[in-house]
Protein backbone atom coordinates (compact mmCIF):
# COMPACT_ATOMS: atom_id res chain seq x y z
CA UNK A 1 -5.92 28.08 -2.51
CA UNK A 2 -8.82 25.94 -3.15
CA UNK A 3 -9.19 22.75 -1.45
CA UNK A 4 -8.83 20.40 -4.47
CA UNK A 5 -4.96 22.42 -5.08
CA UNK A 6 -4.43 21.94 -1.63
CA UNK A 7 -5.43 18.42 -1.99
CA UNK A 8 -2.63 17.85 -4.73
CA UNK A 9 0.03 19.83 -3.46
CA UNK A 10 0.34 17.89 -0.24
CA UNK A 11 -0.50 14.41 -2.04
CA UNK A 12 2.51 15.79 -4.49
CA UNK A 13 4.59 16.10 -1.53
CA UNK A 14 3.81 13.27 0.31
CA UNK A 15 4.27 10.88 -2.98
CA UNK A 16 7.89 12.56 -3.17
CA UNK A 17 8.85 11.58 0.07
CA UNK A 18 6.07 8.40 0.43
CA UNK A 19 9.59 5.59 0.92
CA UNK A 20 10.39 7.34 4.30
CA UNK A 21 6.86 6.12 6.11
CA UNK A 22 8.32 2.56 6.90
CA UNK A 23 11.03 4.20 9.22
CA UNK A 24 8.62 6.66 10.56
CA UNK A 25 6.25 3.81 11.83
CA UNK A 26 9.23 1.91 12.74
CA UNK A 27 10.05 4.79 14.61
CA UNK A 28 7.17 5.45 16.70
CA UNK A 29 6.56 1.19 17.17
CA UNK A 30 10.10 1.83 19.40
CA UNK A 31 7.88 4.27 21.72
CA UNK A 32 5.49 1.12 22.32
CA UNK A 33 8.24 -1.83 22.92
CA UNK A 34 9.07 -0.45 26.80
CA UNK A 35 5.17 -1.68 27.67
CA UNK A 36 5.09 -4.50 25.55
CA UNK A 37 4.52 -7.69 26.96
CA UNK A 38 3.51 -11.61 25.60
CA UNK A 39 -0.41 -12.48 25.38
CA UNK A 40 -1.43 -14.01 28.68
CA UNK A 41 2.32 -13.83 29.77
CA UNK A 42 3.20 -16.55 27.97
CA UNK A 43 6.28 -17.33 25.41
CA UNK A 44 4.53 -20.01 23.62
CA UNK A 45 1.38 -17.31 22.59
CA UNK A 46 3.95 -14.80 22.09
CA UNK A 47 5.44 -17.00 19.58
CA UNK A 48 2.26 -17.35 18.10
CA UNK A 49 0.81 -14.29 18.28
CA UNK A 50 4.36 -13.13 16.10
CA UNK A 51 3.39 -15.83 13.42
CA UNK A 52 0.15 -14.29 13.17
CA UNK A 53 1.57 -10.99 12.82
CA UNK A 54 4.29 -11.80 10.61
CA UNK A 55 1.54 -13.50 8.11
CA UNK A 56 -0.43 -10.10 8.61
CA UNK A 57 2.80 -8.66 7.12
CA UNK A 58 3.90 -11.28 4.17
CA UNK A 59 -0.31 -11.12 3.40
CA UNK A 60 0.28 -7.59 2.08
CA UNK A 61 3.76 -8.47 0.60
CA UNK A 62 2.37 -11.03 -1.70
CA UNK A 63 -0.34 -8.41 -2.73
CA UNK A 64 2.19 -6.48 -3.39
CA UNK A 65 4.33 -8.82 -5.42
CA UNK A 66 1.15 -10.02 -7.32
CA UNK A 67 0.58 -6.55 -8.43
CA UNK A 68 4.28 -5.32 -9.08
CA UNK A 69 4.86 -8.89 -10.85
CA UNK A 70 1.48 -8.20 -13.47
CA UNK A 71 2.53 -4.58 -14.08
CA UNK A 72 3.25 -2.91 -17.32
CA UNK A 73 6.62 -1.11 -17.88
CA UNK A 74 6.03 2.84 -16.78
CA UNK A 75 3.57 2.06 -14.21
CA UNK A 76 3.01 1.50 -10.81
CA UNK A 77 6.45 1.92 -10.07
CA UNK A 78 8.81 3.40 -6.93
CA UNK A 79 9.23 6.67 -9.04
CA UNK A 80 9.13 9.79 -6.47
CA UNK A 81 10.11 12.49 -8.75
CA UNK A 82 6.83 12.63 -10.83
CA UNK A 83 3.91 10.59 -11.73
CA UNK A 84 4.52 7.64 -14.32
CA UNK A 85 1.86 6.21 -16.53
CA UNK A 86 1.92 4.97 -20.02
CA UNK A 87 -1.15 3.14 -19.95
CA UNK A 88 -4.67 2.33 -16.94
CA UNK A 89 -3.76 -0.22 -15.82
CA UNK A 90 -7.12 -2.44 -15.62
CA UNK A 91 -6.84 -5.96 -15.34
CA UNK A 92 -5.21 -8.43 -13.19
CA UNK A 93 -5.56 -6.88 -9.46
CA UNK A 94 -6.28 -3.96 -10.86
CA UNK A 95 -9.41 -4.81 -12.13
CA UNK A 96 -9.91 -5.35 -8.04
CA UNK A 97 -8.96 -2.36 -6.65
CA UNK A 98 -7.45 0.78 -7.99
CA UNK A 99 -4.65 1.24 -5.31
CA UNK A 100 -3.30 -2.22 -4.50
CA UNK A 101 0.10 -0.96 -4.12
CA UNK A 102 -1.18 0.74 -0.69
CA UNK A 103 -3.64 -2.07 0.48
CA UNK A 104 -0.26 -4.04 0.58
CA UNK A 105 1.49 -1.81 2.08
CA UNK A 106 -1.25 -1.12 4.68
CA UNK A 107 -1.15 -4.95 5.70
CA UNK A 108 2.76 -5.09 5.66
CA UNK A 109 3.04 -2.26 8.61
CA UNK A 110 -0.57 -3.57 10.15
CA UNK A 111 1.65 -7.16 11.01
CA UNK A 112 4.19 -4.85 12.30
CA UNK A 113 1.76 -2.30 14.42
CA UNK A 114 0.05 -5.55 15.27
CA UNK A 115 2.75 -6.81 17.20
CA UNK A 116 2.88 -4.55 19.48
CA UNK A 117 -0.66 -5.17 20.83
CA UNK A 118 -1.59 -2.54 21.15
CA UNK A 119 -5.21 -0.36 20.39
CA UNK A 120 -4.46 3.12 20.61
CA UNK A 121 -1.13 2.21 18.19
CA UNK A 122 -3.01 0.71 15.42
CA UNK A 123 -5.76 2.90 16.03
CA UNK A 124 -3.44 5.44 15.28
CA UNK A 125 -1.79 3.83 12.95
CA UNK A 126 -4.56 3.47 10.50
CA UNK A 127 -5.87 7.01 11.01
CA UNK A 128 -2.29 8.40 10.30
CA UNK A 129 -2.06 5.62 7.17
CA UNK A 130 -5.35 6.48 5.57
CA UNK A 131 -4.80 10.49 6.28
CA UNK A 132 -1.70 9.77 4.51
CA UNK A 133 -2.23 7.50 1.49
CA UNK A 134 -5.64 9.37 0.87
CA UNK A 135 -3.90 12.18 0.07
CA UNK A 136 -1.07 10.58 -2.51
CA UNK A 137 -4.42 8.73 -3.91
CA UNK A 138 -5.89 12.17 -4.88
CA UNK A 139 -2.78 13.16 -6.58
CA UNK A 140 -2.26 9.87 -8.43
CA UNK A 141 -6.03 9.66 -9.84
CA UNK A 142 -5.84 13.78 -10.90
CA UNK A 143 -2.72 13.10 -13.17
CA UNK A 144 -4.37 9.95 -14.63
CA UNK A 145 -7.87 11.46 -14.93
CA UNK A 146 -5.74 14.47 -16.94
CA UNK A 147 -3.52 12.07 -18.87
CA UNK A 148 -6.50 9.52 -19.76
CA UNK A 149 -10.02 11.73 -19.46
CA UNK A 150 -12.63 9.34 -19.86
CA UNK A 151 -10.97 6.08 -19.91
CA UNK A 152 -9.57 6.40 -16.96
CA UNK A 153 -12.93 7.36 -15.70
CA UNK A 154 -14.78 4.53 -16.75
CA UNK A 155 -12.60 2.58 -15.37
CA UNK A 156 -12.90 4.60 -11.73
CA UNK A 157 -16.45 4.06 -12.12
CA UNK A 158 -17.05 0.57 -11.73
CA UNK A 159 -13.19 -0.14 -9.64
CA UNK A 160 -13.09 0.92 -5.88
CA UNK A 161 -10.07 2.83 -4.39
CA UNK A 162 -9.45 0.17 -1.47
CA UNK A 163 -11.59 -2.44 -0.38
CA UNK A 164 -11.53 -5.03 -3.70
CA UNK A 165 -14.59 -6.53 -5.82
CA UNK A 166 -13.71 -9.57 -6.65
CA UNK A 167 -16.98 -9.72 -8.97
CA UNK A 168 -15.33 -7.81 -11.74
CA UNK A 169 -11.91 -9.62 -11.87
CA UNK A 170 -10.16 -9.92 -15.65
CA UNK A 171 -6.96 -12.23 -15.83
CA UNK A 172 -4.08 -9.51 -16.59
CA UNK A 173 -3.18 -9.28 -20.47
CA UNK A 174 0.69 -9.64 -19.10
CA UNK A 175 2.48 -12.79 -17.92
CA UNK A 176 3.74 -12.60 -14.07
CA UNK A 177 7.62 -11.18 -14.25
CA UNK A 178 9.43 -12.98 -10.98
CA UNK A 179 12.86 -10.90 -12.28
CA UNK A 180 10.16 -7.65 -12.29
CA UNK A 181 9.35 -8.44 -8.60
CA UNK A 182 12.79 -9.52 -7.11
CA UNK A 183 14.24 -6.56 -8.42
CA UNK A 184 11.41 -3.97 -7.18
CA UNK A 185 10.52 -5.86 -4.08
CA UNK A 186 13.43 -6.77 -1.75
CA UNK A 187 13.08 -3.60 0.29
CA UNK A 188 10.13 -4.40 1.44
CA UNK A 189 11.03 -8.30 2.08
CA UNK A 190 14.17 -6.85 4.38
CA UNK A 191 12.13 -4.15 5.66
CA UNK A 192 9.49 -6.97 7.16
């Protein structure tokens, strides 16, 4: 099997089953609490040092929420049958980044990894997360670049996967939905 089938299958997989990471990393944070201990053995920097990481966390939530709450119906959704698109979606955050969806989610479990203070965790962490997400990225962007052709290209051209340009930012042609993000977003405010 080529590499670019191999590529899908396992990003085909991994989007199925892509709701189950937050328990795995919760999982493996439990391995870390026995030799955790507060910054300069002190409550008050613990305390701290939890804010910090707890903003970490709510930082990607609101990404998230900004993005879910500026979606189109049929998009962008928690689907994990099959990939859902009616439309590109390219303005609003999207007009950022192509994946904001994971750049939230990647600073909701950072805050939670961060906690633990620990290097070879988030080090870990991110490899794992980016091995991971890359891999449901590749899926996602083959169905759309067979659904759409070359406006979905275009639009890959001049949007990066993760790390945003805010140069090329166009207000979204939605209005926010606060009933669209309450209803699609309370997991992940229980799960932080």
């Amino acid at each position: 099997m080529a590499l670019v089938e191999e590529f899908e299958r396992q990003g085909s997989f991994l989007f199925r089953w892509r709701s189950y990471i937050p328990g795995l990393i919760i999982l493996l944070s439990l391995f870390y609490l026995p030799s955790h201990t507060y910054p300069n053995n002190e409550y008050k920097y613990h305390l701290v040092y939890g804010g910090f990481c707890l903003l970490v966390s709510f930082f990607g939530l609101f990404i998230r929420c900004f993005t879910i709450g500026f979606v189109p119906s049929m998009t962008s959704g928690r689907n994990t049958k099959k990939q859902v698109a009616d439309v590109v979606n390219q303005t609003g955050i999207y007009s950022l980044v192509r994946h904001p969806l994971y750049v939230g989610n990647f600073f909701m479990f950072l805050g939670i990894v961060l906690f633990l203070r620990s290097l070879s965790y988030t080090l870990i962490f991110t490899l794992f997360y980016w091995l991971y997400y890359e891999r449901i990225m590749f899926t996602e962007e083959q169905f759309l670049r067979q659904k759409f052709g070359q406006k979905y290209l275009q639009w890959a051209n001049r949007t990066p996967a993760i790390i945003p340009n805010f140069s090329d930012y166009h207000s979204p042609s939605i209005t926010f939905s606060f009933k669209n993000v309450i209803k699609r977003e309370y997991p992940s405010l229980f799960g932080i």
